[in-house]
N, C-alpha and C. Protein backbone atom coordinates (compact mmCIF):
# COMPACT_ATOMS: atom_id res chain seq x y z
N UNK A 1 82.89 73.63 110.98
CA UNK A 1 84.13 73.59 110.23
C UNK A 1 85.17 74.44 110.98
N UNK A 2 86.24 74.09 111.30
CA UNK A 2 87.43 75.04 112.06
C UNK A 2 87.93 75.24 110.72
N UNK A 3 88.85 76.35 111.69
CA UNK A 3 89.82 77.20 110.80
C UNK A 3 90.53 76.89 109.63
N UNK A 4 90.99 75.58 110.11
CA UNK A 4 92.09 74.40 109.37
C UNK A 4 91.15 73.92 107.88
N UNK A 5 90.09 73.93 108.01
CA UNK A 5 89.33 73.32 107.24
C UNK A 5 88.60 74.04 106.48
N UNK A 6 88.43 75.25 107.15
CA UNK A 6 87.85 76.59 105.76
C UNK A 6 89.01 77.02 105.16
N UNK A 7 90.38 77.40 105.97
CA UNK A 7 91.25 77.40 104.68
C UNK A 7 91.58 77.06 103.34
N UNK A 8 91.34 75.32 103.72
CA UNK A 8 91.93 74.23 103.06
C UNK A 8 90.66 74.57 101.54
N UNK A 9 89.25 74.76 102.18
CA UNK A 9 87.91 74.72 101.15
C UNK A 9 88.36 76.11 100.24
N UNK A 10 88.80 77.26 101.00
CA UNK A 10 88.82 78.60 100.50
C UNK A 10 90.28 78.34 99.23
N UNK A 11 91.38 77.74 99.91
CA UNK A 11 92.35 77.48 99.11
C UNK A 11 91.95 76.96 97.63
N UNK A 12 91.24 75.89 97.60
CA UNK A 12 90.55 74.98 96.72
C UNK A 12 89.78 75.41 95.55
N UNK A 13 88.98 76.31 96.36
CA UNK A 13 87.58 77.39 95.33
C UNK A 13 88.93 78.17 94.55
N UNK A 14 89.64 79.05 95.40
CA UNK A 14 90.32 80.02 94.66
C UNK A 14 91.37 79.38 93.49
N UNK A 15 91.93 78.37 93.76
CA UNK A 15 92.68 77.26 92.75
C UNK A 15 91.79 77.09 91.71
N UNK A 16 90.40 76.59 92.06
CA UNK A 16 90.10 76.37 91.04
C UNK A 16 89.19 77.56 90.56
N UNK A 17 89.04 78.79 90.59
CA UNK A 17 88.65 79.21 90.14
C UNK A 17 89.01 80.12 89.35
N UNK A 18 90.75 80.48 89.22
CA UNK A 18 92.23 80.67 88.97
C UNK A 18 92.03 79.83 87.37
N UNK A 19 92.04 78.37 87.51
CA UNK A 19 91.82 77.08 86.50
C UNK A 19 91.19 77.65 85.15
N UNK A 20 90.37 78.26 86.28
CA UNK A 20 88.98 78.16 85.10
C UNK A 20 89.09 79.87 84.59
N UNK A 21 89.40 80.50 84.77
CA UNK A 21 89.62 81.94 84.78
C UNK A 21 88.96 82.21 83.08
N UNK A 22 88.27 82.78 82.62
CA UNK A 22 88.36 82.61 80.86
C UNK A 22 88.83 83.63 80.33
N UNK A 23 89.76 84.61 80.90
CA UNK A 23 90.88 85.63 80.45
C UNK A 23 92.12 85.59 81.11
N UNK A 24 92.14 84.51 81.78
CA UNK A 24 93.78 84.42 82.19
C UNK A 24 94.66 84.62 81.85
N UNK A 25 94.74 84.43 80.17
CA UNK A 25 96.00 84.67 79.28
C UNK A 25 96.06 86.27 79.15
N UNK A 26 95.10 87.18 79.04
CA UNK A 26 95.20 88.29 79.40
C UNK A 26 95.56 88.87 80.72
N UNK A 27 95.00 88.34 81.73
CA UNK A 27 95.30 88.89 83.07
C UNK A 27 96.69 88.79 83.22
N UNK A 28 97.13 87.57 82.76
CA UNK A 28 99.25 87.65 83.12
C UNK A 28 99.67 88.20 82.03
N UNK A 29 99.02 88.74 81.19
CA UNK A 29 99.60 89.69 80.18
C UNK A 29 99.87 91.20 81.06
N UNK A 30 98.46 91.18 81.45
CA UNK A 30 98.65 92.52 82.62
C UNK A 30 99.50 92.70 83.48
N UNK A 31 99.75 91.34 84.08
CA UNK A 31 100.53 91.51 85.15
C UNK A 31 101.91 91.02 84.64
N UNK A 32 102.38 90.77 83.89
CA UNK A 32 103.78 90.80 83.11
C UNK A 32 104.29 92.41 83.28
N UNK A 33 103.00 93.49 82.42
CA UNK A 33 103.41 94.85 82.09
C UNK A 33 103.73 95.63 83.46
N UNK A 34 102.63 94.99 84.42
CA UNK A 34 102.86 95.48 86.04
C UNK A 34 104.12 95.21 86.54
N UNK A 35 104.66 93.90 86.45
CA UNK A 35 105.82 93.35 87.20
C UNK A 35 106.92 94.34 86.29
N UNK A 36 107.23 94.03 85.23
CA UNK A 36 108.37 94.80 84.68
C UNK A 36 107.97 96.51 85.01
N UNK A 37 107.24 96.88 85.22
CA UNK A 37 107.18 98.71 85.47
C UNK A 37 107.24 98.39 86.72
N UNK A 38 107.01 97.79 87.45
CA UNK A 38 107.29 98.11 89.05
C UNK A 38 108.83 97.69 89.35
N UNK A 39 109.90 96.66 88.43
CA UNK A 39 110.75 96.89 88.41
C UNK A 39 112.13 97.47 88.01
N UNK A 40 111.33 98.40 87.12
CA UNK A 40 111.97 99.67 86.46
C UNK A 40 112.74 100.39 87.58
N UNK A 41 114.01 100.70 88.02
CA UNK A 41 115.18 101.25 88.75
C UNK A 41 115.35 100.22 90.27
N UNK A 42 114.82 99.40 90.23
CA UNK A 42 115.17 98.71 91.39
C UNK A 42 116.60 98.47 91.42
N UNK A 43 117.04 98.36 92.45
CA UNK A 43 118.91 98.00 92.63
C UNK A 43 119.25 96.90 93.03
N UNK A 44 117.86 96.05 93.04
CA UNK A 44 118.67 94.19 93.21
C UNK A 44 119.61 94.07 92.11
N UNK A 45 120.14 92.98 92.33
CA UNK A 45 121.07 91.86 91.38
C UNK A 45 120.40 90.12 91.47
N UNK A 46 119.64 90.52 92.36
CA UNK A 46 119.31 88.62 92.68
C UNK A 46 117.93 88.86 93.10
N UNK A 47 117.27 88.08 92.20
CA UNK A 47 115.94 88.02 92.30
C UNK A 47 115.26 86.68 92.82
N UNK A 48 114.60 86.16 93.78
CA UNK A 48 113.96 84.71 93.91
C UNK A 48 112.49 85.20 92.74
N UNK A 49 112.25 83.88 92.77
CA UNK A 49 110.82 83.57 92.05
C UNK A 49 110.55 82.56 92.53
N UNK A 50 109.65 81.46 91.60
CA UNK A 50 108.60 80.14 91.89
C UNK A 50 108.23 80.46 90.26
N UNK A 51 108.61 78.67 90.37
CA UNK A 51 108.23 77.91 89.18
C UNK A 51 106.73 77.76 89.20
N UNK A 52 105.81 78.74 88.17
CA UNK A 52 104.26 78.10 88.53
C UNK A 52 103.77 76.99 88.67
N UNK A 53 102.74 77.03 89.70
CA UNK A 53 102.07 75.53 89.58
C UNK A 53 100.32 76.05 89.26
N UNK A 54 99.38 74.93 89.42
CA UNK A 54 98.28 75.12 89.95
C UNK A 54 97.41 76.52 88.89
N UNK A 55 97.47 77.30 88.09
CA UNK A 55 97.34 78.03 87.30
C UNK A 55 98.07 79.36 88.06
N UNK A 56 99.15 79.54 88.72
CA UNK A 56 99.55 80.63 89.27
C UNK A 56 99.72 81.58 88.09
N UNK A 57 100.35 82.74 88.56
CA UNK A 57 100.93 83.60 87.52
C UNK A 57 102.20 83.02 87.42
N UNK A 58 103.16 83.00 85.94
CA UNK A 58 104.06 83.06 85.65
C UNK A 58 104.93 84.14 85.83
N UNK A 59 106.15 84.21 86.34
CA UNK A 59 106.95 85.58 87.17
C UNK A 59 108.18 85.39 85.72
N UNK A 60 108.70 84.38 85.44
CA UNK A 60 109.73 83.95 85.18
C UNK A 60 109.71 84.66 83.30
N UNK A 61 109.19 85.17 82.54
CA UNK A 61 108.95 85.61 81.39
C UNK A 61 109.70 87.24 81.80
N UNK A 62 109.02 87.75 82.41
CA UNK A 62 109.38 89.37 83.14
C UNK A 62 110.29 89.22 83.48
N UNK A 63 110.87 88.60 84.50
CA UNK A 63 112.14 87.99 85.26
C UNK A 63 113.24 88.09 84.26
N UNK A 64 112.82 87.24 83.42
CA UNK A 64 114.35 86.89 82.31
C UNK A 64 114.49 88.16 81.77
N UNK A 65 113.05 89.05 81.15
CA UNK A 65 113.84 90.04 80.99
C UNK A 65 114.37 91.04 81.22
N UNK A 66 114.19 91.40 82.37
CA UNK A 66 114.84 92.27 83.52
C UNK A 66 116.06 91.86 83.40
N UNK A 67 116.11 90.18 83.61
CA UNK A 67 117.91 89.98 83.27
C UNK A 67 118.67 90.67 82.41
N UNK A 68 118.02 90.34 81.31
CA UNK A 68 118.83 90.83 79.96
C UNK A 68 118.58 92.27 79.56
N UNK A 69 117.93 92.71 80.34
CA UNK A 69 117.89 94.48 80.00
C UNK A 69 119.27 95.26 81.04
N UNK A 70 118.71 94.69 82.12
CA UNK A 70 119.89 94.75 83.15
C UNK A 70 121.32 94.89 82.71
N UNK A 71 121.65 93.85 82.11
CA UNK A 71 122.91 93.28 81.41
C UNK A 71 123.73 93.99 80.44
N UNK A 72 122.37 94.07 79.50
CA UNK A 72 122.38 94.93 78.43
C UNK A 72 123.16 96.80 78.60
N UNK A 73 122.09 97.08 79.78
CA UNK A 73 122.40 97.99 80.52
C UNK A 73 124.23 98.45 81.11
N UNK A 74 124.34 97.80 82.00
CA UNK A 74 125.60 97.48 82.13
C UNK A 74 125.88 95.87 82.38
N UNK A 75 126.93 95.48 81.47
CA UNK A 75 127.56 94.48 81.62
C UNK A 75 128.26 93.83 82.54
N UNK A 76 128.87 94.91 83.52
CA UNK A 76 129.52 95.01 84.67
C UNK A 76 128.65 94.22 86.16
N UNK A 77 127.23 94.50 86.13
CA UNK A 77 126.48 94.21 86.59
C UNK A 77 125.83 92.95 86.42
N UNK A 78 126.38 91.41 87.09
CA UNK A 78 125.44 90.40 86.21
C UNK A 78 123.92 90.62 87.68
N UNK A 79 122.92 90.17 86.76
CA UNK A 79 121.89 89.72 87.36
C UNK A 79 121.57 88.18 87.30
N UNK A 80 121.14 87.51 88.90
CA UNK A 80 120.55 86.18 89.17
C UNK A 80 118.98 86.34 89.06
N UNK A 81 118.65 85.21 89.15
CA UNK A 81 117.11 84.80 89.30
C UNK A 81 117.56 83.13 90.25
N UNK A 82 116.87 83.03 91.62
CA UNK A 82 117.22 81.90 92.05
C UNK A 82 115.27 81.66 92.02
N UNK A 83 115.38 80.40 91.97
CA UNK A 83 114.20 79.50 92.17
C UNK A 83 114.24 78.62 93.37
N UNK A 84 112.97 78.36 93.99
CA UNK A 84 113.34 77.32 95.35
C UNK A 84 112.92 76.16 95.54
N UNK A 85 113.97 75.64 96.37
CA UNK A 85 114.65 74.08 96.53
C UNK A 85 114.05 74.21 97.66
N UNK A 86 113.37 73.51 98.09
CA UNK A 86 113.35 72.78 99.57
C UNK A 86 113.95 72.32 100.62
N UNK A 87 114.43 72.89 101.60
CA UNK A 87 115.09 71.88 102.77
C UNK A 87 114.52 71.19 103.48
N UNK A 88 114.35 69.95 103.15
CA UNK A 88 113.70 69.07 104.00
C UNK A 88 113.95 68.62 105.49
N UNK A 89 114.72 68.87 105.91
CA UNK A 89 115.14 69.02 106.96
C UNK A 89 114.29 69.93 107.86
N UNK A 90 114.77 71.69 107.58
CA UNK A 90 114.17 72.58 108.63
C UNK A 90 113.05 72.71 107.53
N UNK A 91 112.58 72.66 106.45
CA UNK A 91 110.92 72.62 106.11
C UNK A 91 111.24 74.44 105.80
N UNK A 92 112.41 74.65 104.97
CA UNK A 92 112.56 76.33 104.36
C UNK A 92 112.87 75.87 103.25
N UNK A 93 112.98 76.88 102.17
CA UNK A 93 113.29 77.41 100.90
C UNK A 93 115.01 77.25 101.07
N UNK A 94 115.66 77.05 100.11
CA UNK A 94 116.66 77.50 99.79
C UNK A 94 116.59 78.20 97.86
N UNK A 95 117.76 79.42 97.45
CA UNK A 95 117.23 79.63 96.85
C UNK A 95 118.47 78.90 95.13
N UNK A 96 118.25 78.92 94.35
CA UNK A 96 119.58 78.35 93.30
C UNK A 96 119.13 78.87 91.59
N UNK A 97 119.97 79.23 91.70
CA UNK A 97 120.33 80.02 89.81
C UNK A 97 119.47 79.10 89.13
N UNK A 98 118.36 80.15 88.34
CA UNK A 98 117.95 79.68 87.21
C UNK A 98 118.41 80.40 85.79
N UNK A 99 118.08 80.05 85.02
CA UNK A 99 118.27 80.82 83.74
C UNK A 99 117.37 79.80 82.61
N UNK A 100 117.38 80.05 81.44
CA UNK A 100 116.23 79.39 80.58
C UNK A 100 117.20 78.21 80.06
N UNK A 101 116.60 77.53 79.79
CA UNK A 101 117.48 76.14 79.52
C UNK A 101 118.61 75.44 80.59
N UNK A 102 118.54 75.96 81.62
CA UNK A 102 118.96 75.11 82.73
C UNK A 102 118.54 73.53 83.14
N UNK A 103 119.24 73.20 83.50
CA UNK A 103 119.41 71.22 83.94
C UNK A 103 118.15 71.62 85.07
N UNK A 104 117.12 70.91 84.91
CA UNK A 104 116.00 71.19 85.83
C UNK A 104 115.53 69.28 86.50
N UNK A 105 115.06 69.35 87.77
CA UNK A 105 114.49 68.29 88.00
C UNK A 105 113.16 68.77 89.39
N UNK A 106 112.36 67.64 89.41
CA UNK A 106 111.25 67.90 90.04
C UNK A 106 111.90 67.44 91.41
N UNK A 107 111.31 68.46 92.01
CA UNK A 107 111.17 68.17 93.80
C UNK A 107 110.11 66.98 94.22
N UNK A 108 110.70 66.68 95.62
CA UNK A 108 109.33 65.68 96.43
C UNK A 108 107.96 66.12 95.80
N UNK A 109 107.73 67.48 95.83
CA UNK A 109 106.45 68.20 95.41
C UNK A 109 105.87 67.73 94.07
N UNK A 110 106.59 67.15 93.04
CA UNK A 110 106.69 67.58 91.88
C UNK A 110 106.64 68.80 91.04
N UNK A 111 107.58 69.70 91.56
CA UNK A 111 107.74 71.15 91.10
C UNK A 111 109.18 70.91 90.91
N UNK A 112 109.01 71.80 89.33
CA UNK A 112 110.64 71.86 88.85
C UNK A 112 111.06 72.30 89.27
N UNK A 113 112.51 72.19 89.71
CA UNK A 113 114.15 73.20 89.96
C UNK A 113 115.23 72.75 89.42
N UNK A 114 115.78 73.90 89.87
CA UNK A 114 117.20 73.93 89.16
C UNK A 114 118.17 72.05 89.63
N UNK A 115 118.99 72.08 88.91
CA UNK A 115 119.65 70.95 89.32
C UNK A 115 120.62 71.35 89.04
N UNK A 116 121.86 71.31 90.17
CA UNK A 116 123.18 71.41 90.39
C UNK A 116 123.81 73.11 90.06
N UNK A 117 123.07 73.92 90.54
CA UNK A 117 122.85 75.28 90.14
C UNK A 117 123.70 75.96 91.86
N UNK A 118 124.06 76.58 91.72
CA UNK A 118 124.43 77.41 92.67
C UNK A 118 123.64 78.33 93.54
N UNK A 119 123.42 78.26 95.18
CA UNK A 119 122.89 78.81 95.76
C UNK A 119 122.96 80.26 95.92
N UNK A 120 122.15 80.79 95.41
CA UNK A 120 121.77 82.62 95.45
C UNK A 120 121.34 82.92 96.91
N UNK A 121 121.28 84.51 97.36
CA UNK A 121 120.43 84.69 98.06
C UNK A 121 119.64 86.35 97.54
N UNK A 122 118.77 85.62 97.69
CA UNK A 122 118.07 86.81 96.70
C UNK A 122 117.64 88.51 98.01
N UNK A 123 117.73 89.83 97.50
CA UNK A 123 117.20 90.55 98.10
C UNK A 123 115.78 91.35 97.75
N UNK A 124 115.25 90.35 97.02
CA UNK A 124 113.96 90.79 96.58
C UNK A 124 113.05 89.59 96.14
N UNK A 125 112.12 89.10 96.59
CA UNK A 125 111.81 87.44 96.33
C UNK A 125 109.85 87.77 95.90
N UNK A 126 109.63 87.49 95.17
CA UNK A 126 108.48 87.69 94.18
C UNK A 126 107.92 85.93 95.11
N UNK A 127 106.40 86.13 95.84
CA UNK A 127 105.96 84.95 95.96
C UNK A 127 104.62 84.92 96.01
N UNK A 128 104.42 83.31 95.37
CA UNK A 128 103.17 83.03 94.62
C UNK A 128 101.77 83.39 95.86
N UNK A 129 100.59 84.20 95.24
CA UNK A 129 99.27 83.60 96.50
C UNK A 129 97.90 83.18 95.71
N UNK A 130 97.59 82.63 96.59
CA UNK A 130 96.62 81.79 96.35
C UNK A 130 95.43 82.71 96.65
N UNK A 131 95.66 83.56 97.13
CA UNK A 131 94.53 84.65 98.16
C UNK A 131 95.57 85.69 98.74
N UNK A 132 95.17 87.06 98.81
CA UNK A 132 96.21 87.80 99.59
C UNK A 132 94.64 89.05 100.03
N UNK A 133 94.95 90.01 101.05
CA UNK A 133 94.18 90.87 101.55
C UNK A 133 95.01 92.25 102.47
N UNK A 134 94.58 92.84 102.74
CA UNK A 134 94.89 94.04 103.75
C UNK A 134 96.38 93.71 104.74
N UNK A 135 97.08 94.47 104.94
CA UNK A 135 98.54 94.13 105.68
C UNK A 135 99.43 93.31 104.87
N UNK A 136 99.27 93.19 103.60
CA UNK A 136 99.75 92.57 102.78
C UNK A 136 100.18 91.12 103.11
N UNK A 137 99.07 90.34 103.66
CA UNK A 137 99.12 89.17 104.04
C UNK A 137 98.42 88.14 102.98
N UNK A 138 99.11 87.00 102.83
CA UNK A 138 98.51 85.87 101.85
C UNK A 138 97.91 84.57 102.21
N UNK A 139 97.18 84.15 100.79
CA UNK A 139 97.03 82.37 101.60
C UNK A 139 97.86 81.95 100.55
N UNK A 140 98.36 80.71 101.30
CA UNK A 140 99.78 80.36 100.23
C UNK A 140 98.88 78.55 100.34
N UNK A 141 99.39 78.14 100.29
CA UNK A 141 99.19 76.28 99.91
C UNK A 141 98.94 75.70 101.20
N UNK A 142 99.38 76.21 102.55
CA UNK A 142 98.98 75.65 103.45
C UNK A 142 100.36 75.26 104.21
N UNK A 143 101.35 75.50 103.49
CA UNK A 143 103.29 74.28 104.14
C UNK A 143 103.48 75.41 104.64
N UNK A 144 103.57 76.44 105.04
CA UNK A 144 104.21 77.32 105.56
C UNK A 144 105.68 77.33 105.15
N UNK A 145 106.05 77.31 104.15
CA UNK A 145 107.12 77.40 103.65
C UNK A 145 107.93 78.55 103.56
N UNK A 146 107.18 79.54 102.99
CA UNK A 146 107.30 80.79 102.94
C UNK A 146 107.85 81.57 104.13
N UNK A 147 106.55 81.14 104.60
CA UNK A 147 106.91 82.19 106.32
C UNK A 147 107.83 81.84 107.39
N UNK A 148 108.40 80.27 107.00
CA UNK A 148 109.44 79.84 107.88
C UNK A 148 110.80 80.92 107.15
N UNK A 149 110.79 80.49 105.87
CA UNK A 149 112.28 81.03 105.28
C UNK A 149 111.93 82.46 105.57
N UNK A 150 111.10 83.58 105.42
CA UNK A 150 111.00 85.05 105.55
C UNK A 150 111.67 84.98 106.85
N UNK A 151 110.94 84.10 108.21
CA UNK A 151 111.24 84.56 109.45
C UNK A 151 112.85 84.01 109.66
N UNK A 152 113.91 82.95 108.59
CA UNK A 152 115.04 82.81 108.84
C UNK A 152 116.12 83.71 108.00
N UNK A 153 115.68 84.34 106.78
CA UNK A 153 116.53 84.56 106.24
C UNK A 153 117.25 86.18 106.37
N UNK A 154 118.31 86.15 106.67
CA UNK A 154 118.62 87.38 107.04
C UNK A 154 119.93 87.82 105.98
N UNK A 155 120.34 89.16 105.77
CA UNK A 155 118.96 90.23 105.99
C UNK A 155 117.94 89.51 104.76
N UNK A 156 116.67 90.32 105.49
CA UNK A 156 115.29 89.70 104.99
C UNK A 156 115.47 90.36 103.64
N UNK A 157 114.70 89.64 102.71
CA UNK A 157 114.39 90.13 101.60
C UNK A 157 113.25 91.18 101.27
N UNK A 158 113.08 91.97 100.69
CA UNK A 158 112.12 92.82 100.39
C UNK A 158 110.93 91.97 99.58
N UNK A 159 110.06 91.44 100.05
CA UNK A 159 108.60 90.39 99.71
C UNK A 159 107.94 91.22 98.37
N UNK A 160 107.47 90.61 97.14
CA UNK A 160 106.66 90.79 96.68
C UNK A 160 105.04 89.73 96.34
N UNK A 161 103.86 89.76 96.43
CA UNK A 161 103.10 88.91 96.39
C UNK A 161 102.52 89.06 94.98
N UNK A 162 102.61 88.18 94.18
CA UNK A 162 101.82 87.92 93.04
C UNK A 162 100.41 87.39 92.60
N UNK A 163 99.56 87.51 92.22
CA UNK A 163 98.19 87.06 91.91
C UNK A 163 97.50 88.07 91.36
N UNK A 164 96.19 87.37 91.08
CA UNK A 164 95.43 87.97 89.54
C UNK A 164 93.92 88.36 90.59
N UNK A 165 93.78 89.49 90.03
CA UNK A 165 92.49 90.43 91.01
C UNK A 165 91.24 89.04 91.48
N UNK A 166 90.84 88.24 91.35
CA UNK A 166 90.01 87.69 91.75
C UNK A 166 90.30 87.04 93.33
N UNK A 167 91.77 86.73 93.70
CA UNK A 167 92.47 85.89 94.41
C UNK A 167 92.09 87.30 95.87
N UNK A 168 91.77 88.29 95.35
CA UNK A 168 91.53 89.56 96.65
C UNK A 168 91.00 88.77 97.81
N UNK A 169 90.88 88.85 98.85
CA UNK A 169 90.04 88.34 99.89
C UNK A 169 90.27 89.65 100.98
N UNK A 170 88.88 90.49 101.03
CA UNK A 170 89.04 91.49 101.89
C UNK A 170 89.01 91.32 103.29
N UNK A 171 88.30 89.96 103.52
CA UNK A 171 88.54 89.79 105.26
C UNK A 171 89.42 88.62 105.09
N UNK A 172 90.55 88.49 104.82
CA UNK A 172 91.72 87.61 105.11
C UNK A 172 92.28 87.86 106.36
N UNK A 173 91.97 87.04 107.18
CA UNK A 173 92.71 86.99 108.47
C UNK A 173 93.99 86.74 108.35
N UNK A 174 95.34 87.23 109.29
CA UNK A 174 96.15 87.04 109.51
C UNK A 174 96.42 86.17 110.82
N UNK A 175 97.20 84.86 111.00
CA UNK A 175 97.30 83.95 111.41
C UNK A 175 98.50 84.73 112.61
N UNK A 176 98.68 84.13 113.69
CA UNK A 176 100.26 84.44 114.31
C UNK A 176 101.92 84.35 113.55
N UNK A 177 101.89 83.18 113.14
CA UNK A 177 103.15 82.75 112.32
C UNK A 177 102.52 83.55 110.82
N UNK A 178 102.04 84.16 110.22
CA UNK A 178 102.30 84.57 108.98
C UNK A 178 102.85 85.69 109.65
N UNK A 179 104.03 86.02 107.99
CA UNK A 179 104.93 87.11 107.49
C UNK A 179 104.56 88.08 106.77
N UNK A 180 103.49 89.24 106.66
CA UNK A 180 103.52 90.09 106.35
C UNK A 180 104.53 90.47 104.90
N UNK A 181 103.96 90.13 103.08
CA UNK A 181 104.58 90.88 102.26
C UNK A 181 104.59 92.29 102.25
N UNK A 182 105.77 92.84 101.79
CA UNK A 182 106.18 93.88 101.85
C UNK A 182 105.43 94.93 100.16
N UNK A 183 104.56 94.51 99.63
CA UNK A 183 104.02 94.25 98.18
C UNK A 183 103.20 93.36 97.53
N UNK A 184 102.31 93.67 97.30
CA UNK A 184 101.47 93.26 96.62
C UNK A 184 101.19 93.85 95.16
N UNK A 185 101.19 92.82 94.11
CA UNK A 185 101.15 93.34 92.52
C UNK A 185 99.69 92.75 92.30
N UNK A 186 99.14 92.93 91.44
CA UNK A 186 97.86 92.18 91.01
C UNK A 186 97.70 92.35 89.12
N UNK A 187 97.30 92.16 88.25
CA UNK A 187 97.00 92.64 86.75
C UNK A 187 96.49 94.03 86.69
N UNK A 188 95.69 94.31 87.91
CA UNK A 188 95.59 95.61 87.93
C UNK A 188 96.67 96.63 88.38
N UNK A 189 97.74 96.08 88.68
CA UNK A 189 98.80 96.92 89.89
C UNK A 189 99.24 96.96 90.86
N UNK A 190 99.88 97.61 91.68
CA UNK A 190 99.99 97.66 93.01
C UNK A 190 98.34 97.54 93.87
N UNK A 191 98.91 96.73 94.86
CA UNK A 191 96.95 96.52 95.53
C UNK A 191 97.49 96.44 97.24
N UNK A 192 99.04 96.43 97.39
CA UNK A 192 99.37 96.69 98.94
C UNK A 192 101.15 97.72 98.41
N UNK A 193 101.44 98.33 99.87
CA UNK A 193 100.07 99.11 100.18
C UNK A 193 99.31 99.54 99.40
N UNK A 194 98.41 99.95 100.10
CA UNK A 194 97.18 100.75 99.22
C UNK A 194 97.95 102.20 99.43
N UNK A 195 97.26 102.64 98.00
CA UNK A 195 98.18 104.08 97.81
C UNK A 195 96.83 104.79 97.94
C-alpha cells in the first residue's frame, strides 16, 4: 500500500469512527467551552470557519457567540465570521460573511455557503481535521485546500485546528506541501503546542 493509499484508509477509519463516536454530543459540548475560553481577549474582528461535514465538530454555535458578546461589548466594533467558497480555478478557499439565517447554497462539494455574501478576510481561521499530531500538523480530506490558501494568503492568518481527542495520531507524518497550524484545540483543550 503507498502513502496515497494509507492516507485515504486512515482518513476513512477516523471519519468513521468520528460517525460512530457514542458521546459526541458531549465531546462538542467540551469543545464549544474550549473554543469560547480560548477566545476570551483575542483582538480579531474576522473570523473564518467551515460549515461541518462528515461528523466534524461544529465551530459555528461558539462563533456566533463570540459575535454577539463582542458586539454587545462594544458596538463600535462589528465582528465577521466568513465561511469558504471555493475557487475553482486556483483550487483555494475564498472566504464570505456568514451570519445565522443567511441566503446559503451548496458548493460543487455539496457543502453549504454563503450566497451573495461579501468577501472577508479573516485573521484567525478555525480549520476542520480529520487527524492532527505533533508540529501541529493535520489530515484534512485529501484536496489540499487548506494548505494552498495558508501558503497564498497574506498576511497569513493565525491557524486554529479543530477535532475531538480520538482524531490524535501521534506518528502523523508531515508531508512537504503541508502548512503547519498555529493551534490545536481538542474537547480536552489546547493539545498544540504542547504546554
Amino acid at each position: 500500500m503507498d502513502r496515497s493509499e494509507e492516507k485515504r484508509a486512515l482518513r476513512k477509519g477516523l471519519i468513521e469512527q468520528r460517525l460512530n463516536m457514542p458521546d459526541r454530543l458531549q465531546r462538542a459540548d467540551l469543545l464549544q467551552r474550549v473554543m469560547r475560553i480560548w477566545l476570551v481577549g483575542r483582538p480579531d474582528t474576522v473570523i473564518g470557519a467551515y460549515w461541518p461535514i462528515k461528523g466534524e465538530f461544529d465551530p459555528l454555535p461558539a462563533l456566533h457567540r463570540w459575535k454577539e458578546d463582542g458586539e454587545l461589548l462594544d458596538q463600535a466594533q462589528l465582528r465577521r465570521i466568513g465561511l469558504p467558497v471555493v475557487d475553482k480555478l486556483h483550487r483555494t478557499l475564498k472566504f464570505h460573511a456568514w451570519f445565522p439565517g443567511c441566503p446559503m447554497e451548496e458548493d460543487a462539494y455539496g457543502i453549504p455557503k454563503p450566497k451573495d455574501t461579501e468577501v472577508v478576510v479573516p485573521t484567525l481561521l478555525f480549520v476542520p481535521c480529520v487527524g492532527y499530531g505533533p508540529g501541529g500538523y493535520r489530515l484534512g480530506y485529501g484536496g489540499g485546500f487548506y494548505d494552498r490558501t495558508l501558503a497564498e494568503l497574506q498576511p497569513r492568518p493565525f491557524t486554529v485546528g479543530l477535532g475531538f481527542t480520538n482524531g490524535f495520531l501521534a506518528d502523523l507524518e508531515a508531508e512537504p506541501h503541508d502548512v503547519p497550524l498555529d493551534t490545536i484545540l481538542n474537547d480536552n483543550g489546547v493539545v498544540w503546542p504542547f504546554s
